[in-house]
C-alpha atoms as a PDB file:
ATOM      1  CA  UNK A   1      22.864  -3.237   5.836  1.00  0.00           C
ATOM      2  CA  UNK A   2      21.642  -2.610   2.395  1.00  0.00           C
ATOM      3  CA  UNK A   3      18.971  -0.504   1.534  1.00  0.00           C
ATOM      4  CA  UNK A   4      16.037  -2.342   0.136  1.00  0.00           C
ATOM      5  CA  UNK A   5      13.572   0.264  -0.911  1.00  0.00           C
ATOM      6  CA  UNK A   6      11.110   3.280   0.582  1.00  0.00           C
ATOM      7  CA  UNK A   7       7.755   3.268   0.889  1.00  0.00           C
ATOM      8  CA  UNK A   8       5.619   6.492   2.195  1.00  0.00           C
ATOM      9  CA  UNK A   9       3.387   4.845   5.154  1.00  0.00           C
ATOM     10  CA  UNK A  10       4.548   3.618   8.544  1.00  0.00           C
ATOM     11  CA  UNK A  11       2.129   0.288   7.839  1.00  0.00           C
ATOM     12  CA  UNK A  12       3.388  -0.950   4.759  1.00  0.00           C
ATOM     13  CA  UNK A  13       7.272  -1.099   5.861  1.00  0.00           C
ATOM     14  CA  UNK A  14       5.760  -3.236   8.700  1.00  0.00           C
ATOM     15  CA  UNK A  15       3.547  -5.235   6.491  1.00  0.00           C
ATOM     16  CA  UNK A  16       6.897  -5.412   4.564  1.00  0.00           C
ATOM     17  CA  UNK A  17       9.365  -6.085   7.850  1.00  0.00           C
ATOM     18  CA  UNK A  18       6.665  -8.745   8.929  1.00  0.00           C
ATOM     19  CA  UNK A  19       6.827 -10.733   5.148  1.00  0.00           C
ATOM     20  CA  UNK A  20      10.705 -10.851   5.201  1.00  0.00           C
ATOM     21  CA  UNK A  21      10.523 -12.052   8.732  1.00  0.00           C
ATOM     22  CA  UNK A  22       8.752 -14.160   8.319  1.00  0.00           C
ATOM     23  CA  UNK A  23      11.101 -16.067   5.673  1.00  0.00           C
ATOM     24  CA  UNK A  24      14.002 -14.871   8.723  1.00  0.00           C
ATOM     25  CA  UNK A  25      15.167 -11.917   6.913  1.00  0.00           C
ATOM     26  CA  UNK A  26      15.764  -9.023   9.669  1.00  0.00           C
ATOM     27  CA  UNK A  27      15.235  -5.582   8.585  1.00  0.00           C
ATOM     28  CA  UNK A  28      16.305  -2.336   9.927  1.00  0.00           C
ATOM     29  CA  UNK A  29      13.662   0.690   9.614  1.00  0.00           C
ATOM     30  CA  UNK A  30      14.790   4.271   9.382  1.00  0.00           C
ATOM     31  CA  UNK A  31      13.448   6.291  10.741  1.00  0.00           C
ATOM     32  CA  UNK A  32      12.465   4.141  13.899  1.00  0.00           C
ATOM     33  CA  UNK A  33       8.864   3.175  13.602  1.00  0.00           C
ATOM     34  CA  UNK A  34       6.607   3.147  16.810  1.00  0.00           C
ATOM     35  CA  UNK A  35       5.887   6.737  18.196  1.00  0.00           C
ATOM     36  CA  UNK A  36       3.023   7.868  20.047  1.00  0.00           C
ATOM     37  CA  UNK A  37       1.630   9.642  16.476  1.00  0.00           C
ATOM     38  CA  UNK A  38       2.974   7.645  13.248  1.00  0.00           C
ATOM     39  CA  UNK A  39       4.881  10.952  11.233  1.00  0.00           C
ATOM     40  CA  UNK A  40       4.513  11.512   7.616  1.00  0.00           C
ATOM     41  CA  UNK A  41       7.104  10.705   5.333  1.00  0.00           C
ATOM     42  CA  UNK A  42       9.380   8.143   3.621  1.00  0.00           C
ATOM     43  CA  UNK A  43      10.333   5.390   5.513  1.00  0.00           C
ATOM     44  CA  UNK A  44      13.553   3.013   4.329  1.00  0.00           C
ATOM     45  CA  UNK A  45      14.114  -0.446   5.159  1.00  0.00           C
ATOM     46  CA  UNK A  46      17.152  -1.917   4.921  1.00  0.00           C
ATOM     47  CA  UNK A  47      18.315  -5.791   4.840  1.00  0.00           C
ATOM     48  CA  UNK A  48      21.851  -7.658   5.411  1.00  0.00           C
ATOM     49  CA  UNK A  49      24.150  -7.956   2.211  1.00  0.00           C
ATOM     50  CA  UNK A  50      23.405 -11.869   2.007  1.00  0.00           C
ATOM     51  CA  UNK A  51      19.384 -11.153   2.293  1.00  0.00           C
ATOM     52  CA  UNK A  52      19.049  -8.947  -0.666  1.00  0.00           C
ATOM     53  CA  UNK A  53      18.418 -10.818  -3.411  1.00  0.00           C
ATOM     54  CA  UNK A  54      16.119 -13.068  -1.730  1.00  0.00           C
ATOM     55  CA  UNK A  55      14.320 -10.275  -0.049  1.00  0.00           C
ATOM     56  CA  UNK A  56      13.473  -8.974  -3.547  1.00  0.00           C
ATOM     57  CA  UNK A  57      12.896 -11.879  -4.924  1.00  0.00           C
ATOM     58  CA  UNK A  58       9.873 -12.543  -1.815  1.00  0.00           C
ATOM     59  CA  UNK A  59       8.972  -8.930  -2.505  1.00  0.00           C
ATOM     60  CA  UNK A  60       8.791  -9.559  -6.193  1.00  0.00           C
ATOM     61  CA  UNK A  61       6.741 -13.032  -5.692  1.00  0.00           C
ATOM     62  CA  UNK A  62       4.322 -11.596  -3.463  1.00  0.00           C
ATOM     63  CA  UNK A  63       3.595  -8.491  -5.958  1.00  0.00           C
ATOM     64  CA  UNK A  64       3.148 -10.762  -9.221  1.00  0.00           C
ATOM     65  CA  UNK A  65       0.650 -13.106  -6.904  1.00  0.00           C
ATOM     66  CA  UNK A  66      -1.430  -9.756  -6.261  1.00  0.00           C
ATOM     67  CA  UNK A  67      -1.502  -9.057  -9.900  1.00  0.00           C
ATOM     68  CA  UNK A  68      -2.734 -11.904 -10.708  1.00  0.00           C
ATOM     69  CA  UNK A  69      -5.363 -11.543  -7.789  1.00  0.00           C
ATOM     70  CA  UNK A  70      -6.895  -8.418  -8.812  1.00  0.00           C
ATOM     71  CA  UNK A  71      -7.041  -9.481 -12.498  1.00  0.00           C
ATOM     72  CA  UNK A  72      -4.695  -7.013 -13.550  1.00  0.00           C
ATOM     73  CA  UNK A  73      -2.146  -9.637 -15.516  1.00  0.00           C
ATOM     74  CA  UNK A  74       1.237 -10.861 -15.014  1.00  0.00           C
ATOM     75  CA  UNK A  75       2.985  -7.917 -16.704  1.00  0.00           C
ATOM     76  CA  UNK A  76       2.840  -3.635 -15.755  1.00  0.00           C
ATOM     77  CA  UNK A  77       3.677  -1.444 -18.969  1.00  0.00           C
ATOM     78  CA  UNK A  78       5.630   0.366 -17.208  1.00  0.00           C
ATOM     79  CA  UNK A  79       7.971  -1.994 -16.045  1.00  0.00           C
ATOM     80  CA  UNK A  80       7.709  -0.952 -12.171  1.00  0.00           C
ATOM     81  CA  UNK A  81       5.666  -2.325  -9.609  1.00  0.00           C
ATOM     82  CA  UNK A  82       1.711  -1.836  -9.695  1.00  0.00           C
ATOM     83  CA  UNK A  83       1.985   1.018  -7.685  1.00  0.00           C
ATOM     84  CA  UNK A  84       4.925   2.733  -9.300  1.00  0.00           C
ATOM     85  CA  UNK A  85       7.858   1.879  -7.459  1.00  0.00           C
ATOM     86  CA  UNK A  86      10.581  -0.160  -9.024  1.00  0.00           C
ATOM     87  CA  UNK A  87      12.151  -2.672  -6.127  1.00  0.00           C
ATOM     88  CA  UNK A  88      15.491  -1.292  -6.675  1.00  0.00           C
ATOM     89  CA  UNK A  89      14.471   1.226  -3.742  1.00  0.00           C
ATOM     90  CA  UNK A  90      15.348   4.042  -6.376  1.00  0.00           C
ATOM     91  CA  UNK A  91      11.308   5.238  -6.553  1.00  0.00           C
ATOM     92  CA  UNK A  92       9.672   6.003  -3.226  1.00  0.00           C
ATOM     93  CA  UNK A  93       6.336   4.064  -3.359  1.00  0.00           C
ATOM     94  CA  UNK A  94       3.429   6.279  -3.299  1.00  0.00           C
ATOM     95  CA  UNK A  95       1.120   4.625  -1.384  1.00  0.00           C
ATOM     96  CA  UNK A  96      -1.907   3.725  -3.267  1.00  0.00           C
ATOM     97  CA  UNK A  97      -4.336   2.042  -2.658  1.00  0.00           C
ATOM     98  CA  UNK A  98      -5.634  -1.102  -4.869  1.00  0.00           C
ATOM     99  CA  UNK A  99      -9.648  -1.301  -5.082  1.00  0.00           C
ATOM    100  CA  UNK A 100     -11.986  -3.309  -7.601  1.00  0.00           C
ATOM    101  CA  UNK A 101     -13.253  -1.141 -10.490  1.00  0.00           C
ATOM    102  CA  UNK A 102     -16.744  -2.076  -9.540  1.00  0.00           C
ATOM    103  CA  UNK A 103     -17.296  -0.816  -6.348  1.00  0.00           C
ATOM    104  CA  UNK A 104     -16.417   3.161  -6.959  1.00  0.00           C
ATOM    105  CA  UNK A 105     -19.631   3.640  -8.940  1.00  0.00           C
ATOM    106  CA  UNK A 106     -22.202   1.443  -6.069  1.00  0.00           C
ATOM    107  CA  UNK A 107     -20.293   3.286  -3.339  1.00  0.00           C
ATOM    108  CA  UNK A 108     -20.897   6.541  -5.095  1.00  0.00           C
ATOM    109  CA  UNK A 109     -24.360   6.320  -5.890  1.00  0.00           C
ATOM    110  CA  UNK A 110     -24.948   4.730  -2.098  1.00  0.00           C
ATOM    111  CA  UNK A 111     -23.428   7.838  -0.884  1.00  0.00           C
ATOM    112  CA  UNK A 112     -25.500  10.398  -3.102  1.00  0.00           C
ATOM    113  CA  UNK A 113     -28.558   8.327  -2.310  1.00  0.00           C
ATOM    114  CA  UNK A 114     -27.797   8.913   1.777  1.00  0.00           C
ATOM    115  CA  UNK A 115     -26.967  12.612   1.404  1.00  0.00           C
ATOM    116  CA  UNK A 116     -30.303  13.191  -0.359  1.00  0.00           C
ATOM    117  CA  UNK A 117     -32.104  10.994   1.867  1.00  0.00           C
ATOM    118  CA  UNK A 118     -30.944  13.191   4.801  1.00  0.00           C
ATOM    119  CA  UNK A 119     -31.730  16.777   3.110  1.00  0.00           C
ATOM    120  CA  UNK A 120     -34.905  15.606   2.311  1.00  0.00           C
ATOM    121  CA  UNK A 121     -35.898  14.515   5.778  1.00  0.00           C
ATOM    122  CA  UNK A 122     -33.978  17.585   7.126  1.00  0.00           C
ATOM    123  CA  UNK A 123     -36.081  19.642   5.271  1.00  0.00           C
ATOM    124  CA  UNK A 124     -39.735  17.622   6.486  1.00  0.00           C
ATOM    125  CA  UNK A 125     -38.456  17.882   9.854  1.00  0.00           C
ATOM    126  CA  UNK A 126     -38.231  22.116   9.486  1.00  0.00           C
ATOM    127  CA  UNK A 127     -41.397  22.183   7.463  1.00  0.00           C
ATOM    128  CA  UNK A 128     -43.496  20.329   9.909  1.00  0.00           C
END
């Protein structure tokens, strides 16, 4: 076995395991994923010799495609992947999260809206 790459959450390397499996590439996880509590930390997946290049090249595929989905182009400055992990498993992936530039500020000003509207009938509720 060959090691593939890290990532930092117990649900991407089976996101990951699941994609290459489904093409019938096997893939060892270490450590051994499926505890009662999911522990923090790197996890590595590994893949037979003959699988490698085809398991980055599915890896590779699948991260262009959600470039392109999200609008963010077919090429990253910095040469890695979008979330700045190169697939030569040297850079442990750190796990964040891709979201739509638009909905921060609605979600935001939804939020403030509810925490005001709750002091303010807080307060009426005391006062009367």
């Amino acid at each position: 076995m060959v090691h593939l790459l890290c990532v930092q959450q117990e649900f991407h390397a089976r996101v990951i395991t699941a994609r290459l499996g489904s093409d019938g590439i096997v893939t060892e996880v270490r450590p051994p994923l499926g505890g009662p509590y999911p522990l923090p930390g790197a996890v590595h997946l590994y893949v037979g010799e003959d699988d490698v290049q085809l398991a980055r090249a599915l890896l590779s595929a699948d991260e262009y495609q959600a470039r392109l989905r999200f609008g963010d182009g077919p090429a990253n400055p910095d040469g890695g992947n979008a979330d700045g992990a190169d697939m030569d498993g040297a850079d442990v992936d750190t796990g964040g999260e891709v979201m739509a530039p638009f909905l921060g500020v609605p979600a935001r000003v939804a939020l403030a809206i509810l925490v005001l509207a709750s002091m303010l009938l807080l307060a009426l509720t005391r006062a009367g």
